[in-house]
PDB file of N, CA and C in Angstrom:
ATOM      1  N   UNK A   1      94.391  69.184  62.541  1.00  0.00           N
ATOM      2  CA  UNK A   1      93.306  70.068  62.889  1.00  0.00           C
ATOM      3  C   UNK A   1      93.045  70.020  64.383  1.00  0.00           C
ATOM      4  N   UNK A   2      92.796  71.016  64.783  1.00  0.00           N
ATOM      5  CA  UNK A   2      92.481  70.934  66.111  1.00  0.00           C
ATOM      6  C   UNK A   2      90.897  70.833  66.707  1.00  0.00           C
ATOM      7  N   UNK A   3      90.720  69.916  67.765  1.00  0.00           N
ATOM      8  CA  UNK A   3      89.354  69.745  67.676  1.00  0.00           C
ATOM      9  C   UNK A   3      88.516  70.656  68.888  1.00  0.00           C
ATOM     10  N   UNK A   4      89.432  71.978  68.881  1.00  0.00           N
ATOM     11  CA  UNK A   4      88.443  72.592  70.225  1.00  0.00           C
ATOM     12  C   UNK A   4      87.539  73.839  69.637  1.00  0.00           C
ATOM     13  N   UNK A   5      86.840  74.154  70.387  1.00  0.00           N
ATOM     14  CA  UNK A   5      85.640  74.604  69.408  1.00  0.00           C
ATOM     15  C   UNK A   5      85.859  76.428  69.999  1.00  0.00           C
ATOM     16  N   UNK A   6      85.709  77.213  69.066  1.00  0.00           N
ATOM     17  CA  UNK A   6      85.827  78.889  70.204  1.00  0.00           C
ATOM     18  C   UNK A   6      84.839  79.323  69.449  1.00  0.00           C
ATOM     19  N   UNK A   7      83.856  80.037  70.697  1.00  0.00           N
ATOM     20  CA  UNK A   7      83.276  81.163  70.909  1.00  0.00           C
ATOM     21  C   UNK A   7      83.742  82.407  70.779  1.00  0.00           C
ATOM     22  N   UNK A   8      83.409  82.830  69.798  1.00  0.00           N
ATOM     23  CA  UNK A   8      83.957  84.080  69.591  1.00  0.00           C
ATOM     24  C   UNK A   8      83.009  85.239  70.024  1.00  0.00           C
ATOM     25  N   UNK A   9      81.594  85.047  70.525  1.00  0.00           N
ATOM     26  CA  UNK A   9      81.442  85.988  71.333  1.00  0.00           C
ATOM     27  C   UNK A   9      81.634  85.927  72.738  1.00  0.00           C
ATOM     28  N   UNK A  10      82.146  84.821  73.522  1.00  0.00           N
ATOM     29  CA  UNK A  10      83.158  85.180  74.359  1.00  0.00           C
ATOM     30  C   UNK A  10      84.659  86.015  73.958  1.00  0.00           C
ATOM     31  N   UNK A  11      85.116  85.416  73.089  1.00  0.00           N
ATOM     32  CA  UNK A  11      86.116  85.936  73.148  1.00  0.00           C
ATOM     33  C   UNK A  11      85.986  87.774  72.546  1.00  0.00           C
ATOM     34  N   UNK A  12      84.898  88.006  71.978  1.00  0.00           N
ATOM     35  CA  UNK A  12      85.236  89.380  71.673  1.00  0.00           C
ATOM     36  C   UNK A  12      84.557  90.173  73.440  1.00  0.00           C
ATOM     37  N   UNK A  13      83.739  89.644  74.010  1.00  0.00           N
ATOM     38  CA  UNK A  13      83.460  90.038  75.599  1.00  0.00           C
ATOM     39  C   UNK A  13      84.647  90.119  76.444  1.00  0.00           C
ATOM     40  N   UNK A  14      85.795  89.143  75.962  1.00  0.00           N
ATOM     41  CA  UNK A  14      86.744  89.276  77.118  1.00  0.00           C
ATOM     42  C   UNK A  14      87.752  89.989  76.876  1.00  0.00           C
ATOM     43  N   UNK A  15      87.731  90.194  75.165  1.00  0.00           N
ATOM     44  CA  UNK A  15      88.958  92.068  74.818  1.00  0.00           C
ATOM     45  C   UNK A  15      88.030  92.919  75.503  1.00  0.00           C
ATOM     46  N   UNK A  16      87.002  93.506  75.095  1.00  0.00           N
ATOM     47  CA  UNK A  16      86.348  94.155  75.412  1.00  0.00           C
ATOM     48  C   UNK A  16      85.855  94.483  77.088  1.00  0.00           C
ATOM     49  N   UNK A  17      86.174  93.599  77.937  1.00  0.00           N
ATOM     50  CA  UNK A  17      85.783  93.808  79.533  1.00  0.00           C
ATOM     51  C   UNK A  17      87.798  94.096  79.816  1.00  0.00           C
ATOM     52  N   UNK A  18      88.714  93.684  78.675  1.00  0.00           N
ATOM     53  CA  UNK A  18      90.138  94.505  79.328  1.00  0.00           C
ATOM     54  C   UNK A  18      90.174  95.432  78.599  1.00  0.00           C
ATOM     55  N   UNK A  19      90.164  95.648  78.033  1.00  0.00           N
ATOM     56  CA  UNK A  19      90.052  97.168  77.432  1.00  0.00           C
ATOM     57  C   UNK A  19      89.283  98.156  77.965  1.00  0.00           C
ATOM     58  N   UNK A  20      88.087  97.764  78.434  1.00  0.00           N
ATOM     59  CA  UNK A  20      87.031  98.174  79.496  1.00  0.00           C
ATOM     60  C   UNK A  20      88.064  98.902  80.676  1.00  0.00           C
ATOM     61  N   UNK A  21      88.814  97.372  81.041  1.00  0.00           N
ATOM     62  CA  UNK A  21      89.707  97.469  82.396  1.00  0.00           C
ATOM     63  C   UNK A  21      90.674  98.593  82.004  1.00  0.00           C
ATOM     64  N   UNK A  22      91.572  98.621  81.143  1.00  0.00           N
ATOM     65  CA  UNK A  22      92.906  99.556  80.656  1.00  0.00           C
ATOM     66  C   UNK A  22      92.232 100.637  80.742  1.00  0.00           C
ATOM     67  N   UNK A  23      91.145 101.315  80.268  1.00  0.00           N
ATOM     68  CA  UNK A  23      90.707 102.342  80.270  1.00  0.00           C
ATOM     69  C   UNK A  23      90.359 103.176  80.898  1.00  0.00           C
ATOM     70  N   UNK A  24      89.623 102.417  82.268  1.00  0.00           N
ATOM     71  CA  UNK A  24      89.476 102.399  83.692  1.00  0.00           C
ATOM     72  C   UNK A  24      90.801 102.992  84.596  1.00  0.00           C
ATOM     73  N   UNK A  25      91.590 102.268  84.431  1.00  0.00           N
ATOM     74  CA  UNK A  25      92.779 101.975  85.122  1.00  0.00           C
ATOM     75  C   UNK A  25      93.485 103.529  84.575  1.00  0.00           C
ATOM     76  N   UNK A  26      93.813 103.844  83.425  1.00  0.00           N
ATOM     77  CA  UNK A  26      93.925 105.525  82.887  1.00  0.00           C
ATOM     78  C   UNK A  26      93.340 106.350  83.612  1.00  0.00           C
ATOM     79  N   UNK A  27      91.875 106.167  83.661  1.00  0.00           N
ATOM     80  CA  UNK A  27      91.546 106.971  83.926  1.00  0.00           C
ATOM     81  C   UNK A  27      91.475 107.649  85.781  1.00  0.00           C
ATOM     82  N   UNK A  28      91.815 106.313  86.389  1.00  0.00           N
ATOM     83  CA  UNK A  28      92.252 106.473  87.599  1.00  0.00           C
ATOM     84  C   UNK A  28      92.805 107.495  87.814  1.00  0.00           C
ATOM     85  N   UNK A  29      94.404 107.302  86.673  1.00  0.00           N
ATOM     86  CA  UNK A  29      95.488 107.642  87.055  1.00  0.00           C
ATOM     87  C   UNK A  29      95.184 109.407  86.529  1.00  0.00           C
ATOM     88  N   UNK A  30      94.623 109.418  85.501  1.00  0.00           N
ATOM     89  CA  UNK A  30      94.242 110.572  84.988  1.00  0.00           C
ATOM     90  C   UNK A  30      93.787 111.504  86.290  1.00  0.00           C
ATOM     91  N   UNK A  31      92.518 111.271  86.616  1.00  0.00           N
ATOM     92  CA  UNK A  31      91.318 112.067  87.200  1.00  0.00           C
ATOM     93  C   UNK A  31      91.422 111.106  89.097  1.00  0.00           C
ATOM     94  N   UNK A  32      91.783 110.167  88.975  1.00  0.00           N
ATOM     95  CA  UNK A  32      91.757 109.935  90.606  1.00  0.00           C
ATOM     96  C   UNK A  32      92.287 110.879  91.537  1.00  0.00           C
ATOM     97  N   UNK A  33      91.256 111.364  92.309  1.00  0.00           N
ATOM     98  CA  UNK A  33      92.211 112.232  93.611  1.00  0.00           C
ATOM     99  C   UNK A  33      91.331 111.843  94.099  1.00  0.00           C
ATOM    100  N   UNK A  34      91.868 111.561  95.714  1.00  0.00           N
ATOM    101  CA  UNK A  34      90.943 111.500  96.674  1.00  0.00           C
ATOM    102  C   UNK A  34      90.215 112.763  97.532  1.00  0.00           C
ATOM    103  N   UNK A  35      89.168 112.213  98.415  1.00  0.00           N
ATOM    104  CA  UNK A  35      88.670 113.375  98.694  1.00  0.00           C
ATOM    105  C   UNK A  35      89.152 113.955  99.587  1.00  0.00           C
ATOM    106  N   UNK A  36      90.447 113.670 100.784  1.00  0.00           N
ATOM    107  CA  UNK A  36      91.507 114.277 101.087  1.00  0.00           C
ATOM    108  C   UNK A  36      92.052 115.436 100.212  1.00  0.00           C
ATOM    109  N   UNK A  37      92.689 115.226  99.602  1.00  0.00           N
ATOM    110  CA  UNK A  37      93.674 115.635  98.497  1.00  0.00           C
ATOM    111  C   UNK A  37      92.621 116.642  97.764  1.00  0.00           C
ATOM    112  N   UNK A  38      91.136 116.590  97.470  1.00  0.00           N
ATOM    113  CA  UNK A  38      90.477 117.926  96.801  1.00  0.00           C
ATOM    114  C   UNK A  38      90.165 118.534  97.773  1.00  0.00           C
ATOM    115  N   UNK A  39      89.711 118.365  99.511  1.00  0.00           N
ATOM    116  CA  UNK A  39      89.523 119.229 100.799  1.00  0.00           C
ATOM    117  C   UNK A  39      91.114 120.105 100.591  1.00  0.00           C
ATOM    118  N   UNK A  40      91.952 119.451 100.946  1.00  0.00           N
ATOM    119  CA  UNK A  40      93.381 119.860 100.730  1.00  0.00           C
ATOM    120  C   UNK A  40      93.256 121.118  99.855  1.00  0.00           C
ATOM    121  N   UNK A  41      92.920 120.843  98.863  1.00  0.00           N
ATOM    122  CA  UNK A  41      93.387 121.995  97.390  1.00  0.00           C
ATOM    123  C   UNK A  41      92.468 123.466  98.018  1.00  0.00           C
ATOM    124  N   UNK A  42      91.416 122.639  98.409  1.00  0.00           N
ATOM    125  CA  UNK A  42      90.004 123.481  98.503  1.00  0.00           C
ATOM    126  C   UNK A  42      90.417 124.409  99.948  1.00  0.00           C
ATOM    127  N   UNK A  43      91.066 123.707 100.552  1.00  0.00           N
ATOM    128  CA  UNK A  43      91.324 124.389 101.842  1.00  0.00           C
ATOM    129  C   UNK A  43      92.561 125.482 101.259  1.00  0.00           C
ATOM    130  N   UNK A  44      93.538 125.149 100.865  1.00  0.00           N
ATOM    131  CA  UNK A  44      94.775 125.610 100.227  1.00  0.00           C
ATOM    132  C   UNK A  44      94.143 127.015  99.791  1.00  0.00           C
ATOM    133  N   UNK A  45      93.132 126.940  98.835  1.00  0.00           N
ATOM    134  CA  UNK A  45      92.824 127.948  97.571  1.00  0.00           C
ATOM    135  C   UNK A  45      92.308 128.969  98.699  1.00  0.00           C
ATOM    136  N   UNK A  46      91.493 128.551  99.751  1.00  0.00           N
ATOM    137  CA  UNK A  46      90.337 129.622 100.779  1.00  0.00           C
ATOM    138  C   UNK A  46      91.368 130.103 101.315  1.00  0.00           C
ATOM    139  N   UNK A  47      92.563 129.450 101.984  1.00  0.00           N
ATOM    140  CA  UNK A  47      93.740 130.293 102.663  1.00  0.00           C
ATOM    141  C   UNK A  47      94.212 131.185 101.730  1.00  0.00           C
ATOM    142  N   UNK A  48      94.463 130.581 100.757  1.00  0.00           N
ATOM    143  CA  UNK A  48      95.372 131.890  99.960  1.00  0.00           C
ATOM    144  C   UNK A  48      94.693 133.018  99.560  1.00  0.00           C
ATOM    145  N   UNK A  49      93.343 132.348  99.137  1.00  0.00           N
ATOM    146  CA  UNK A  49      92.644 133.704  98.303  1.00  0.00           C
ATOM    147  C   UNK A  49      92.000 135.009 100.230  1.00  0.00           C
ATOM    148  N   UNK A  50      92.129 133.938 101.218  1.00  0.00           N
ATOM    149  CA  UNK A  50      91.861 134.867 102.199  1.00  0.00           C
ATOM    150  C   UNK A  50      92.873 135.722 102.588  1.00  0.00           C
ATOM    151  N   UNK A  51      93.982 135.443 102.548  1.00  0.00           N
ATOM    152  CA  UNK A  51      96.093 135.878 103.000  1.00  0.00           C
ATOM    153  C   UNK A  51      95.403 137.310 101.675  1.00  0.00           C
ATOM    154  N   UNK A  52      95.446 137.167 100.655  1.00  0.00           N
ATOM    155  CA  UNK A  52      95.523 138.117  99.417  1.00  0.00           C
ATOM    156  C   UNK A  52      94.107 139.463  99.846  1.00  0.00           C
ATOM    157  N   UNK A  53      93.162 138.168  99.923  1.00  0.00           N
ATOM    158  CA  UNK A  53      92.353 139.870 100.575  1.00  0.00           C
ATOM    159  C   UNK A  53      92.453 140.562 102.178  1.00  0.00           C
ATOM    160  N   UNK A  54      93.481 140.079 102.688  1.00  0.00           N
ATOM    161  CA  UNK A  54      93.576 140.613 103.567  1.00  0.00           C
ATOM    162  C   UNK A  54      95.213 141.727 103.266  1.00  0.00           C
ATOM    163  N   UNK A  55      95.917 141.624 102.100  1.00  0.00           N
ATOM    164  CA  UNK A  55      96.859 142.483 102.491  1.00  0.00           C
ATOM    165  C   UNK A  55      96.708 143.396 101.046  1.00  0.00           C
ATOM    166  N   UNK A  56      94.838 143.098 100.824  1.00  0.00           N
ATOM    167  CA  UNK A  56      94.780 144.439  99.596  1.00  0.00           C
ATOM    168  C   UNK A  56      95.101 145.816 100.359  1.00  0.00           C
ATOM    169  N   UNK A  57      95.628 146.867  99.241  1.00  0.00           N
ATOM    170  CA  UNK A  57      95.473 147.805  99.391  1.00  0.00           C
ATOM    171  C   UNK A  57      93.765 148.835  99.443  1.00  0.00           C
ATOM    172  N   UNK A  58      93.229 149.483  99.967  1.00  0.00           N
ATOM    173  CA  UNK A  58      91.670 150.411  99.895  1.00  0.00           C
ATOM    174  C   UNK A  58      92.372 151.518  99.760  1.00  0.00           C
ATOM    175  N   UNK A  59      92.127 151.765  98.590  1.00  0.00           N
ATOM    176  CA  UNK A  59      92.549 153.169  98.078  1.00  0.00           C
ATOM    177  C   UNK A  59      90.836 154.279  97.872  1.00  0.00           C
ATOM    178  N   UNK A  60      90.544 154.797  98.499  1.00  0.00           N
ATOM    179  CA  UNK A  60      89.145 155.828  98.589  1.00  0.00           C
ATOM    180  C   UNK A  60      89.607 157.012  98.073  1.00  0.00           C
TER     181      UNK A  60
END
């Protein structure tokens, strides 16, 4: 028999703070962009959508 004693509400706190972590860490990878990288998009989208209204046709 072994004589060491476990806490098992430690041990269900310490699945639970990595799983916490794994989930985290997804979701980085998921949804992380920096705020470079959304100026970027944001700048990207105003150029293009400005290039497009500038070579509409005005038909009157």
């Amino acid at each position: 028999m072994t004589d060491k004693i476990i806490n098992f509400r430690k041990g269900k706190k310490r699945v639970a703070r990595a799983q916490k972590e794994q989930r985290a860490t997804e979701n980085r990878v998921k949804f992380g962009r920096t705020k470079a990288e959304k100026l970027l998009d944001t700048t990207r989208d105003q150029k293009a959508k400005s290039y497009i209204d500038g070579h509409k046709r005005e038909d009157d």
